[in-house]
Protein backbone atom coordinates (compact mmCIF):
# COMPACT_ATOMS: atom_id res chain seq x y z
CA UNK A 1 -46.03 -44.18 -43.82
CA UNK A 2 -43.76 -45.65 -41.16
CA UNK A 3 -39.88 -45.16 -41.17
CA UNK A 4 -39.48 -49.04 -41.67
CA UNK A 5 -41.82 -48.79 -44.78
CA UNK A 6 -39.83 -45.55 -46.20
CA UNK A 7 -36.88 -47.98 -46.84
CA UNK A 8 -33.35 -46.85 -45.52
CA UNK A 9 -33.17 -43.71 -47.21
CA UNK A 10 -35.41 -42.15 -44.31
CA UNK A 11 -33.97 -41.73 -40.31
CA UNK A 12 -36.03 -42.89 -37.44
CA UNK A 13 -37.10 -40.29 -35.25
CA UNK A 14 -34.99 -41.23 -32.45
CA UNK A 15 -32.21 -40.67 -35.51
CA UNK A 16 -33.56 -37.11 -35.84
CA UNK A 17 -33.51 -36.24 -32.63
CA UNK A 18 -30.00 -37.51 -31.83
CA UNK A 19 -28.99 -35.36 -34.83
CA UNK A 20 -30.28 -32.58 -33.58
CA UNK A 21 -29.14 -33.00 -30.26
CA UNK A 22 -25.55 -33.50 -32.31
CA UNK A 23 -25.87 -30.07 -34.09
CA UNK A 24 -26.63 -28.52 -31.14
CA UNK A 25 -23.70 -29.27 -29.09
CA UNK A 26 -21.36 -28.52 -32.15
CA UNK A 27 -23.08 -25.06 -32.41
CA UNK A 28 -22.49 -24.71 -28.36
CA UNK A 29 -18.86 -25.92 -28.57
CA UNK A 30 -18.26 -23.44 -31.22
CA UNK A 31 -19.60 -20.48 -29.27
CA UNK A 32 -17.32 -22.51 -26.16
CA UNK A 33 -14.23 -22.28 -28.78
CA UNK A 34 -14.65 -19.02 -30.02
CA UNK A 35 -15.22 -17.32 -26.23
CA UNK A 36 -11.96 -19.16 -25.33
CA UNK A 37 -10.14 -17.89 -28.08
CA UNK A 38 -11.44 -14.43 -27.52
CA UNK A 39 -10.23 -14.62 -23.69
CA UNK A 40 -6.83 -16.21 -25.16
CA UNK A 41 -6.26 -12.92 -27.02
CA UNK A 42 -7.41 -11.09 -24.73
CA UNK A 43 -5.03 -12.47 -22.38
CA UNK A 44 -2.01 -11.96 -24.86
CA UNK A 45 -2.87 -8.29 -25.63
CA UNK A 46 -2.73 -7.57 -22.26
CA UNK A 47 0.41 -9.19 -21.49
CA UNK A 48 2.14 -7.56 -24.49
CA UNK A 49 1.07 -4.68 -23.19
CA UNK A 50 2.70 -4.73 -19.83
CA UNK A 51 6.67 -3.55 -18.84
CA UNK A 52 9.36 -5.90 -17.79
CA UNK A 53 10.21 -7.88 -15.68
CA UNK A 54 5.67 -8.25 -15.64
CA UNK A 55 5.69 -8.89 -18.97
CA UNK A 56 7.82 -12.25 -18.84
CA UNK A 57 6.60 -13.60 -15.67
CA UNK A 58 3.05 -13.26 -17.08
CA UNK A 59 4.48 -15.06 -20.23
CA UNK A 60 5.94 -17.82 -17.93
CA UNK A 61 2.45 -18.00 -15.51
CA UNK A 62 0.39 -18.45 -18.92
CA UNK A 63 2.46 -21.52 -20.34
CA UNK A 64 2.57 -22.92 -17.29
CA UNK A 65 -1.20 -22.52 -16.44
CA UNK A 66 -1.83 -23.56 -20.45
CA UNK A 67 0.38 -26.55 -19.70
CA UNK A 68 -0.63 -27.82 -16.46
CA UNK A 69 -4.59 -27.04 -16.51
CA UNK A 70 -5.46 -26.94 -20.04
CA UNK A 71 -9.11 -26.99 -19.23
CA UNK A 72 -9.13 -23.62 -17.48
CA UNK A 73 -10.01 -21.13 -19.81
CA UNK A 74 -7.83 -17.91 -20.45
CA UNK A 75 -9.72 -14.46 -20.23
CA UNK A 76 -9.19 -10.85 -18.69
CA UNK A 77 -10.04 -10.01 -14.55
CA UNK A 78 -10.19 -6.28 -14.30
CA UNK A 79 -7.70 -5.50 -16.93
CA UNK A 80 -5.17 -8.56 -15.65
CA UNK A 81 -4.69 -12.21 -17.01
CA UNK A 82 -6.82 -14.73 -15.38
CA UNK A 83 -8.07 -18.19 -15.58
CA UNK A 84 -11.03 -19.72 -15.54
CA UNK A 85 -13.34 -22.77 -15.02
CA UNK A 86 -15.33 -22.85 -18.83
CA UNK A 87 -15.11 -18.92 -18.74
CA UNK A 88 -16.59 -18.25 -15.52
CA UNK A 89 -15.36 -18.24 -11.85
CA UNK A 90 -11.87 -16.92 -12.27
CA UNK A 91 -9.23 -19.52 -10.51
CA UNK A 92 -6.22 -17.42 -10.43
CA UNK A 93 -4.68 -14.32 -12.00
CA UNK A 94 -1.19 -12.46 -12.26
CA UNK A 95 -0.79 -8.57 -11.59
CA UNK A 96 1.61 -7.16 -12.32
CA UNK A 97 3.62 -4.81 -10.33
CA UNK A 98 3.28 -1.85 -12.56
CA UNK A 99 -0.84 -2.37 -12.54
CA UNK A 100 -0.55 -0.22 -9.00
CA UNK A 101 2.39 0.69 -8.53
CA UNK A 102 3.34 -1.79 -6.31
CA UNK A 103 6.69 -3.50 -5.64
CA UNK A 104 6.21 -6.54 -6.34
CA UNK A 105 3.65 -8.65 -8.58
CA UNK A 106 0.90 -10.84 -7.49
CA UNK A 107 -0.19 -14.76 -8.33
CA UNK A 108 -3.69 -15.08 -6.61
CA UNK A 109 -6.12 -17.87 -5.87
CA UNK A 110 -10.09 -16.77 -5.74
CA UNK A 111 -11.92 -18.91 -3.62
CA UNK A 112 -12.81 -21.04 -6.77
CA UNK A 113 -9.40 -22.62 -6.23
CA UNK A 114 -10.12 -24.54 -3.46
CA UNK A 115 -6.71 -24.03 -1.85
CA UNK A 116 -7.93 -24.81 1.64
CA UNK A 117 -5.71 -25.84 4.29
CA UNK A 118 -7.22 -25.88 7.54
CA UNK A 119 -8.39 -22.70 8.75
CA UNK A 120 -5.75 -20.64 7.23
CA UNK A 121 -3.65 -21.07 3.97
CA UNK A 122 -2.26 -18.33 1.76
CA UNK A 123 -4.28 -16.96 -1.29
CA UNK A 124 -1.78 -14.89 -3.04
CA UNK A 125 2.11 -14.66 -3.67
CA UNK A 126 4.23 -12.05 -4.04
CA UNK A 127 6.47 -12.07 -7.03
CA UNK A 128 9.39 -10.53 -7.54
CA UNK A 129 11.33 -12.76 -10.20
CA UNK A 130 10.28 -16.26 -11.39
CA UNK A 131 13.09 -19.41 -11.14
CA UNK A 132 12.30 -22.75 -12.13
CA UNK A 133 11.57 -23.18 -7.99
CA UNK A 134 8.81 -20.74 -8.34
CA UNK A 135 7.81 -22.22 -11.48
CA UNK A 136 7.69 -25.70 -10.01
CA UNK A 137 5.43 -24.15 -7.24
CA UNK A 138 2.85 -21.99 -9.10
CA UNK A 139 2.45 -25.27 -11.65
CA UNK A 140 1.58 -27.30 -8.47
CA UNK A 141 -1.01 -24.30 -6.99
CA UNK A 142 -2.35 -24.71 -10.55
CA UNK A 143 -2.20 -27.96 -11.21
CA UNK A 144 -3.98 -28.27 -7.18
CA UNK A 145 -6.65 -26.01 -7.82
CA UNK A 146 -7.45 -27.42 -11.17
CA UNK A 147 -7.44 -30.94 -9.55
CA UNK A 148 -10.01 -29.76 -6.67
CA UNK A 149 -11.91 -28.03 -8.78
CA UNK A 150 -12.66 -31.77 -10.92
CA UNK A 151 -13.45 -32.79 -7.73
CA UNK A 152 -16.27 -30.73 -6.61
């Protein structure tokens, strides 16, 4: 019996298949949700975790990055808060100075950022306290390497 002799209560199959295809992505953008959420607290633990003055600039660097590039995704880089295209090449990330003992903390760019200037351009800053000026910079680095990476 063909669909049009079923009456309405039956779907094509072209109805089928788009339903299918439907379920599908909802399945895959609830594994998608549930990865990013898992990197978001991931991302939180370890920041609660760290010592002043770390603590609060990685607080600051995560709202901004949250604000300015919503669609990279939180996670963890070798124990330090990064962010990421969809969970995957890591963007940028904050270490803090207390990680290794250095004296002062660390934005950085991974060559997924797309940063380029030339031949030369810088791919990490030193941080030693955040101001809204340094604010105002690292959410135009973001907001930059978030923009490039659209483009590519």
């Amino acid at each position: 019996m063909s669909d049009e002799q079923q009456g309405s209560e039956s779907f094509s199959e072209a109805e089928k298949a788009a339903m299918k295809e439907r379920a599908k992505e909802l399945k895959a953008e609830a594994r998608a949700s549930r990865k990013r959420e898992a990197g978001e607290r991931a991302v939180l633990e370890k920041i609660a975790e760290m010592p002043q003055p770390d603590r609060g600039m990685a607080e600051r660097i995560h709202a901004i990055v949250s604000e300015v590039a919503p669609e990279l995704w939180p996670k963890t880089w070798y124990g330090m808060p990064a962010y990421s295209r969809g969970g995957k090449a890591v963007v940028c990330f904050f270490q803090g100075a207390d990680k290794f003992e250095a004296r002062y903390s660390t934005l950085g760019f991974n060559d997924a950022a797309y940063l380029d200037d030339g031949n030369m351009w810088p791919a990490s800053f030193a941080l030693k306290a955040l101001t809204a000026v340094e604010e105002e910079r690292i959410a135009a680095l973001v907001r930059k390497a978030a923009r490039e990476l659209d483009g590519r």
